[in-house]
N, C-alpha and C. Protein backbone atom coordinates (compact mmCIF):
# COMPACT_ATOMS: atom_id res chain seq x y z
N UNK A 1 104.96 -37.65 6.90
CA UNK A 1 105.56 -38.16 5.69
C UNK A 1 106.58 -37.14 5.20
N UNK A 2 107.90 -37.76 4.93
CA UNK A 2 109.02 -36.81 4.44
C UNK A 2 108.96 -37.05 2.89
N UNK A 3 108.34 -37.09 2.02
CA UNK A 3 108.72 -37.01 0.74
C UNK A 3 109.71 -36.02 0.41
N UNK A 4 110.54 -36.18 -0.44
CA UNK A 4 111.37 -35.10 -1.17
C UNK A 4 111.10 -35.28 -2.95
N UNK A 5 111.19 -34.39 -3.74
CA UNK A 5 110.71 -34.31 -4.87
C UNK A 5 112.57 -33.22 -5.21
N UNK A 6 113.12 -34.27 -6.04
CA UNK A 6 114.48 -34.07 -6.81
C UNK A 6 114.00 -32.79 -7.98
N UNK A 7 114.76 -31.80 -7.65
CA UNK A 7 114.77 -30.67 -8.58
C UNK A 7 115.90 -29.93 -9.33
N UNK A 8 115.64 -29.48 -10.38
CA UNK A 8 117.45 -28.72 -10.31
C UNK A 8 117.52 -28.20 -10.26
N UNK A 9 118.84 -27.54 -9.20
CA UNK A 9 118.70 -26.43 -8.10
C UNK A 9 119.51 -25.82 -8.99
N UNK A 10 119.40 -24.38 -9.05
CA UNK A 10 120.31 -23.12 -9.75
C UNK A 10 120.86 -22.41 -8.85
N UNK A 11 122.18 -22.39 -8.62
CA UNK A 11 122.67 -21.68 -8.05
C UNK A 11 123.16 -20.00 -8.32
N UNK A 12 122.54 -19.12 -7.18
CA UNK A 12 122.45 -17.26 -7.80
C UNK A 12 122.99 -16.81 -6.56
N UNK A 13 122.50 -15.41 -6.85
CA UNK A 13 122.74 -14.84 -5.45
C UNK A 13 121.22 -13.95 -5.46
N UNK A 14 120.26 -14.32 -5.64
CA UNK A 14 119.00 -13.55 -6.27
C UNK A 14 118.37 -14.02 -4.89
N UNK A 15 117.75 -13.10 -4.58
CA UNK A 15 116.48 -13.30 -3.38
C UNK A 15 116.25 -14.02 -3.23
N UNK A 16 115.66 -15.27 -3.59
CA UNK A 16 114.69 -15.99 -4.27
C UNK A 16 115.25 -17.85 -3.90
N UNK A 17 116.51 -17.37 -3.82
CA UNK A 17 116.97 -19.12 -3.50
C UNK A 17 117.00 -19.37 -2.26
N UNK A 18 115.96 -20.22 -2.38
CA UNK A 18 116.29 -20.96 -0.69
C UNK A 18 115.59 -20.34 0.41
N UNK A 19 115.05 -18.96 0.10
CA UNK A 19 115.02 -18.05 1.13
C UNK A 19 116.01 -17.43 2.44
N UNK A 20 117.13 -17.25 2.25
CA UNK A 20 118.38 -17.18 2.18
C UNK A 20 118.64 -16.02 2.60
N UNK A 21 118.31 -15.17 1.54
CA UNK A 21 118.67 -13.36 1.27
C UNK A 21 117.43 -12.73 1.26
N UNK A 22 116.41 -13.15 1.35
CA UNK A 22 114.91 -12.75 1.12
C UNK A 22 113.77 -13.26 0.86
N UNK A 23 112.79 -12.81 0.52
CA UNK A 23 111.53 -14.02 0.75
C UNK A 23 111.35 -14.17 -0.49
N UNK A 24 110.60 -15.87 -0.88
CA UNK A 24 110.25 -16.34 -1.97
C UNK A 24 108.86 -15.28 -2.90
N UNK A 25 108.61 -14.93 -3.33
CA UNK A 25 107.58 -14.40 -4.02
C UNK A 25 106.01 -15.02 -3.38
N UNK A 26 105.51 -16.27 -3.11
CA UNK A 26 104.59 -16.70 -2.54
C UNK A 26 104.76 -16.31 -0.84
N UNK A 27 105.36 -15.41 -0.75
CA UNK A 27 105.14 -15.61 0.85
C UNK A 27 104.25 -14.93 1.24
N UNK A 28 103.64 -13.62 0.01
CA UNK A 28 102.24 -12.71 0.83
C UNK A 28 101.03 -13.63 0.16
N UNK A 29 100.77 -14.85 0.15
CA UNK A 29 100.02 -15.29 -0.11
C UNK A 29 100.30 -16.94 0.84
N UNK A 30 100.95 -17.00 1.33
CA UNK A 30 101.17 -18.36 2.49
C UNK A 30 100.29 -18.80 3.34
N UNK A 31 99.21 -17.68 3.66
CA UNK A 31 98.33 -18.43 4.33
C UNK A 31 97.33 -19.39 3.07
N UNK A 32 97.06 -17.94 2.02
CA UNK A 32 96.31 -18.97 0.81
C UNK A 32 96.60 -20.20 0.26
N UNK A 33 97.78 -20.54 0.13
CA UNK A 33 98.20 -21.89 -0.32
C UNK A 33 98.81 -22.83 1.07
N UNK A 34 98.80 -22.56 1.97
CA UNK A 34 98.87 -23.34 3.27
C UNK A 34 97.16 -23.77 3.39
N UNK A 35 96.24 -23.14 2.90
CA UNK A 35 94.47 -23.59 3.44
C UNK A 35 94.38 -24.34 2.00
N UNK A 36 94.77 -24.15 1.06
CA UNK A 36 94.66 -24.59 -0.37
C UNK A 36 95.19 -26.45 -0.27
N UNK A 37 96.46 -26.25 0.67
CA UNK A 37 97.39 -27.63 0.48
C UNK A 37 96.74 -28.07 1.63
N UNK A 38 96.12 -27.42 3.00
CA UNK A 38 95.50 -28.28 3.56
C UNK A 38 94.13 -28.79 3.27
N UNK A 39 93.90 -28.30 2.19
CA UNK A 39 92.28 -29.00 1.16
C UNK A 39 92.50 -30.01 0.80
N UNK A 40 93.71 -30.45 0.13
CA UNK A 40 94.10 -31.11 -0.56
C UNK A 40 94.50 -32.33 -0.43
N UNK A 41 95.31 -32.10 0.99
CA UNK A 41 95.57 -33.33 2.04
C UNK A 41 94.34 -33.68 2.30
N UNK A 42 93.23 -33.41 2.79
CA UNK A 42 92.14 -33.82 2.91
C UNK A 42 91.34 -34.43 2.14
N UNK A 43 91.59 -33.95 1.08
CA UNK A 43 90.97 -34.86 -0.25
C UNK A 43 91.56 -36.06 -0.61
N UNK A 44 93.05 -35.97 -0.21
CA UNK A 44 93.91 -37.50 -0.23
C UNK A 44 93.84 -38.46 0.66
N UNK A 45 93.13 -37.84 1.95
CA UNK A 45 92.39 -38.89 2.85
C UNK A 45 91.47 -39.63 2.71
N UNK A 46 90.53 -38.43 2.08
CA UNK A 46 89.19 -38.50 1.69
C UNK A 46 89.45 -40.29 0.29
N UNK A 47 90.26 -40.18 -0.48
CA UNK A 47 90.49 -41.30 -1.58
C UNK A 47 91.46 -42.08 -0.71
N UNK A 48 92.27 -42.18 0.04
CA UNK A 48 92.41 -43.10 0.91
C UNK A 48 91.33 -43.72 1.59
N UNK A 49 90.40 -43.31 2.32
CA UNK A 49 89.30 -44.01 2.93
C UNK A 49 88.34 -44.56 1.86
N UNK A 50 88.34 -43.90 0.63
CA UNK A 50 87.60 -44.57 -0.35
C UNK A 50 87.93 -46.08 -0.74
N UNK A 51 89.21 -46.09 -1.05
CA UNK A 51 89.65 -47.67 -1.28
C UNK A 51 90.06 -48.30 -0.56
N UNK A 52 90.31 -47.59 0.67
CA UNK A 52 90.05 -48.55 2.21
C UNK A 52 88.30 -49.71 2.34
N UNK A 53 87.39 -48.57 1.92
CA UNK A 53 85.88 -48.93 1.92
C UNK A 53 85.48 -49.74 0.78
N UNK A 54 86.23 -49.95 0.18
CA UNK A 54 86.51 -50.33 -1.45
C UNK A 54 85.04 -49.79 -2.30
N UNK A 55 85.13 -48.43 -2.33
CA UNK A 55 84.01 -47.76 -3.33
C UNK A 55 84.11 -47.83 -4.40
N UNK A 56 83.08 -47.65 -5.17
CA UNK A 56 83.23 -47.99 -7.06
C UNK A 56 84.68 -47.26 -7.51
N UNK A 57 85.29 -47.88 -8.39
CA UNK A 57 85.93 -47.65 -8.76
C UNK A 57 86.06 -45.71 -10.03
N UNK A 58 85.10 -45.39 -10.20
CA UNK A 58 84.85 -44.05 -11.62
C UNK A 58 84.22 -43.54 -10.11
N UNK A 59 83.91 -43.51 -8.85
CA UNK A 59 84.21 -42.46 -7.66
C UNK A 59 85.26 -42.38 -7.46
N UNK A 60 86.01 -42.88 -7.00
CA UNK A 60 87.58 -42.90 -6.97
C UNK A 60 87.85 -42.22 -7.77
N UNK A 61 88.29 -42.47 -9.18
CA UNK A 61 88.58 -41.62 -10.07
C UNK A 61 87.90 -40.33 -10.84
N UNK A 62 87.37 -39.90 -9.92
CA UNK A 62 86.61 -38.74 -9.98
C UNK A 62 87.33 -37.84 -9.07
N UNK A 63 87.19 -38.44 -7.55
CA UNK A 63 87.82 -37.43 -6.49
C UNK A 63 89.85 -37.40 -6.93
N UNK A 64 89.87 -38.60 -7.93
CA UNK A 64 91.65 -38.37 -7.93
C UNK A 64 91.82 -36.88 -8.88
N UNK A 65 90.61 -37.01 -10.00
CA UNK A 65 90.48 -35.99 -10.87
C UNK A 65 90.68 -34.74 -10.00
N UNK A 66 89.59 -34.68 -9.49
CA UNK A 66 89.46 -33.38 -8.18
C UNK A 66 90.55 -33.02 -7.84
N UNK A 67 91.17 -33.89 -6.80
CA UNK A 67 92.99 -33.60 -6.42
C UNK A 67 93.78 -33.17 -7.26
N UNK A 68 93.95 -33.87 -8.45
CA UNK A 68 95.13 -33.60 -9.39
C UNK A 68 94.58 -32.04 -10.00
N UNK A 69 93.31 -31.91 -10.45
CA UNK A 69 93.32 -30.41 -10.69
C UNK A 69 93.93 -29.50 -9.55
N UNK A 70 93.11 -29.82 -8.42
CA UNK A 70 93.50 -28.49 -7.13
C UNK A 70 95.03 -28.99 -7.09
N UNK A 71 95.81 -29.96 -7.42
CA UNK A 71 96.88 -29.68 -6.80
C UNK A 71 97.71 -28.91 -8.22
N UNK A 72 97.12 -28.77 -9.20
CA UNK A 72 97.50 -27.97 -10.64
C UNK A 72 97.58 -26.47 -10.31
N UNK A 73 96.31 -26.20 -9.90
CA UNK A 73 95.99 -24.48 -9.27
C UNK A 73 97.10 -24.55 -8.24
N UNK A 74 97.76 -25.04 -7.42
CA UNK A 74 98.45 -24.44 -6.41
C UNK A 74 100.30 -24.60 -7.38
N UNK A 75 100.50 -25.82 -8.01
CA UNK A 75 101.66 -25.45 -9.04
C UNK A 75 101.76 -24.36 -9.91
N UNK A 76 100.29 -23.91 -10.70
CA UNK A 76 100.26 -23.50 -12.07
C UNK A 76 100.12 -21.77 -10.60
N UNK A 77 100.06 -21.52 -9.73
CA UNK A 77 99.39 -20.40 -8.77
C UNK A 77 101.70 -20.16 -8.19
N UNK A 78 101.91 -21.05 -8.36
CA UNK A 78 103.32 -21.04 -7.63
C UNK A 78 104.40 -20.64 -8.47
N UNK A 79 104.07 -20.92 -10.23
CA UNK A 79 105.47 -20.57 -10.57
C UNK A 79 104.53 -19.46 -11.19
N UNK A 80 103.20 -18.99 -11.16
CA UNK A 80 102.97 -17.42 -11.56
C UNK A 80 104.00 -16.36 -10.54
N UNK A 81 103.78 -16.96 -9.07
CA UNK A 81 104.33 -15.94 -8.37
C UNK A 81 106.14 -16.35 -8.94
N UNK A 82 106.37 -17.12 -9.15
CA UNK A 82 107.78 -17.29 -9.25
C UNK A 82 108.19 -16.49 -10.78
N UNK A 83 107.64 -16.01 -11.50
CA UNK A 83 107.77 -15.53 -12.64
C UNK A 83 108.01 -14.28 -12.29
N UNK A 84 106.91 -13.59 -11.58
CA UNK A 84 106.81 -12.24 -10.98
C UNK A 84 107.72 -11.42 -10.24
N UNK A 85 107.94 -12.59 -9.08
CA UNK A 85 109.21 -12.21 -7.89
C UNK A 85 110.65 -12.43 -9.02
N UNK A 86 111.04 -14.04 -8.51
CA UNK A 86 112.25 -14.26 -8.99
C UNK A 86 112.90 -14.36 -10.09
N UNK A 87 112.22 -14.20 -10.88
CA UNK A 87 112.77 -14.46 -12.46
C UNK A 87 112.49 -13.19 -13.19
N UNK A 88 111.30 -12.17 -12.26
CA UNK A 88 111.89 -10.78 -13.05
C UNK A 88 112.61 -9.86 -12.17
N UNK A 89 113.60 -10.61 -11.02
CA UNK A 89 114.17 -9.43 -10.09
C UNK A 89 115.66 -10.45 -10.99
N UNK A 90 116.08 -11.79 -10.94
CA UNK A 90 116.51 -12.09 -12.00
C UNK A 90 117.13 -11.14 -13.07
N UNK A 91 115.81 -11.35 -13.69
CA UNK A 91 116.60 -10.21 -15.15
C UNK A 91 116.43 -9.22 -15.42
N UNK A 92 116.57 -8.59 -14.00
CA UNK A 92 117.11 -7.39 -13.97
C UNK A 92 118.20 -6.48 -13.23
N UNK A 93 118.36 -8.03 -13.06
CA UNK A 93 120.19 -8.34 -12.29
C UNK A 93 120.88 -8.55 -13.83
N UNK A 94 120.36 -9.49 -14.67
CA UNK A 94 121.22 -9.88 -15.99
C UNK A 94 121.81 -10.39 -15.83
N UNK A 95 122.30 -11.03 -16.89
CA UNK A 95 123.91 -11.71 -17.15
C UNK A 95 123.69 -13.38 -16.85
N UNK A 96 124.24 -14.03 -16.13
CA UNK A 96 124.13 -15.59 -16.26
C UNK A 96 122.69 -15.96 -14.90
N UNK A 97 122.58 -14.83 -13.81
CA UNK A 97 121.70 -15.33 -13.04
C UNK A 97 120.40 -14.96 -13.55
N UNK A 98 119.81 -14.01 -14.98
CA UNK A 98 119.16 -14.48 -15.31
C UNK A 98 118.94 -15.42 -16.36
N UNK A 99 119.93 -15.55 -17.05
CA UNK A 99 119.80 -16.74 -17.51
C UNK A 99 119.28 -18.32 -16.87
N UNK A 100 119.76 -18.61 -16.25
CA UNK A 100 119.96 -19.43 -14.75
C UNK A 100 118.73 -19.92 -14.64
N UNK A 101 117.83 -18.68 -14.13
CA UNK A 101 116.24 -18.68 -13.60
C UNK A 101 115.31 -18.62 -14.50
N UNK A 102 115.75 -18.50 -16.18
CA UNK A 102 114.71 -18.20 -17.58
C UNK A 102 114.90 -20.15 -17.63
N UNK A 103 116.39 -20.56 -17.41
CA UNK A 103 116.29 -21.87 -17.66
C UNK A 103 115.38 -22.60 -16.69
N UNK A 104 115.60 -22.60 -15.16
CA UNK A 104 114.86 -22.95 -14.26
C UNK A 104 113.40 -23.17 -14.44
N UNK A 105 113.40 -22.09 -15.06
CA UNK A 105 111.74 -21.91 -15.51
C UNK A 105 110.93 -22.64 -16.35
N UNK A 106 111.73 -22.80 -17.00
CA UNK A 106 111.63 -23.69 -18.41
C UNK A 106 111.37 -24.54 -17.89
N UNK A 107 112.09 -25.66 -17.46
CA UNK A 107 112.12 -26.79 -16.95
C UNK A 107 111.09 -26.99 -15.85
N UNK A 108 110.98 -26.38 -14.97
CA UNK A 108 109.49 -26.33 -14.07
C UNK A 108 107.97 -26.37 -14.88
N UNK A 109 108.19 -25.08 -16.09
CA UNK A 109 106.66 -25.59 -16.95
C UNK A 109 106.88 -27.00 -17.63
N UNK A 110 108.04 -27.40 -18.14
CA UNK A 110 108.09 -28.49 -18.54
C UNK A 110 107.59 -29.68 -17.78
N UNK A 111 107.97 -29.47 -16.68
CA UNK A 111 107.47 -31.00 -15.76
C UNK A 111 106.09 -30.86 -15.12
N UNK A 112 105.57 -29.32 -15.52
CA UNK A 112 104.14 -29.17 -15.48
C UNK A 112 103.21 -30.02 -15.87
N UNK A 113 103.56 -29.91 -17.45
CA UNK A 113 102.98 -30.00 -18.45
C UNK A 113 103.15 -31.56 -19.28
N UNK A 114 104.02 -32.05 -18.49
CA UNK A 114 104.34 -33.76 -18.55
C UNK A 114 102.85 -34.30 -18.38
């Protein structure tokens, strides 16, 4: 499955974009959130085969509960590292590219927290 998920991209010259010039901040932790997202996929199988089997309905929405938290810990786990790496190597470049990435930021907890 190719999903793409529309974001708005900031354009810098900061480490951090794209992986480009350097590594994203989550990369010494890639195996942890590669075993984390493959939990997760599994749990989306796991509620796929549920309403394949057509199981009660408040099971279902129990294991969706389940998912949507673990897939919270690996967002709310992703822009910690993104705070850390890119948005304080960012501003301490200054000037509009950190601006850029304080906005970026913004807008990422925002669609968190939707």
């Amino acid at each position: 499955m190719t999903d793409t998920i529309e974001t708005d991209q900031v354009e810098s010259d900061t480490a951090c974009e794209h992986g480009e010039h350097g590594e994203h901040g989550y990369i010494t932790d890639k195996a942890r959130y590669l075993a984390r997202l493959k939990r997760i996929e599994g749990q989306a199988r796991g509620i796929h085969r549920m309403v394949d089997e057509e199981k009660y309905c408040i099971d279902i929405l129990t294991q969706i509960s389940a998912l949507t938290s673990s897939l919270q810990g690996v967002a709310v786990g992703l822009l910690e590292d993104h705070l850390r790496h890119c948005v304080t190597d960012a501003a301490r470049a200054g000037g509009d590219i950190a601006e850029a990435k304080i906005t970026e930021a913004s807008q990422a907890i925002a669609r968190l927290v939707r």
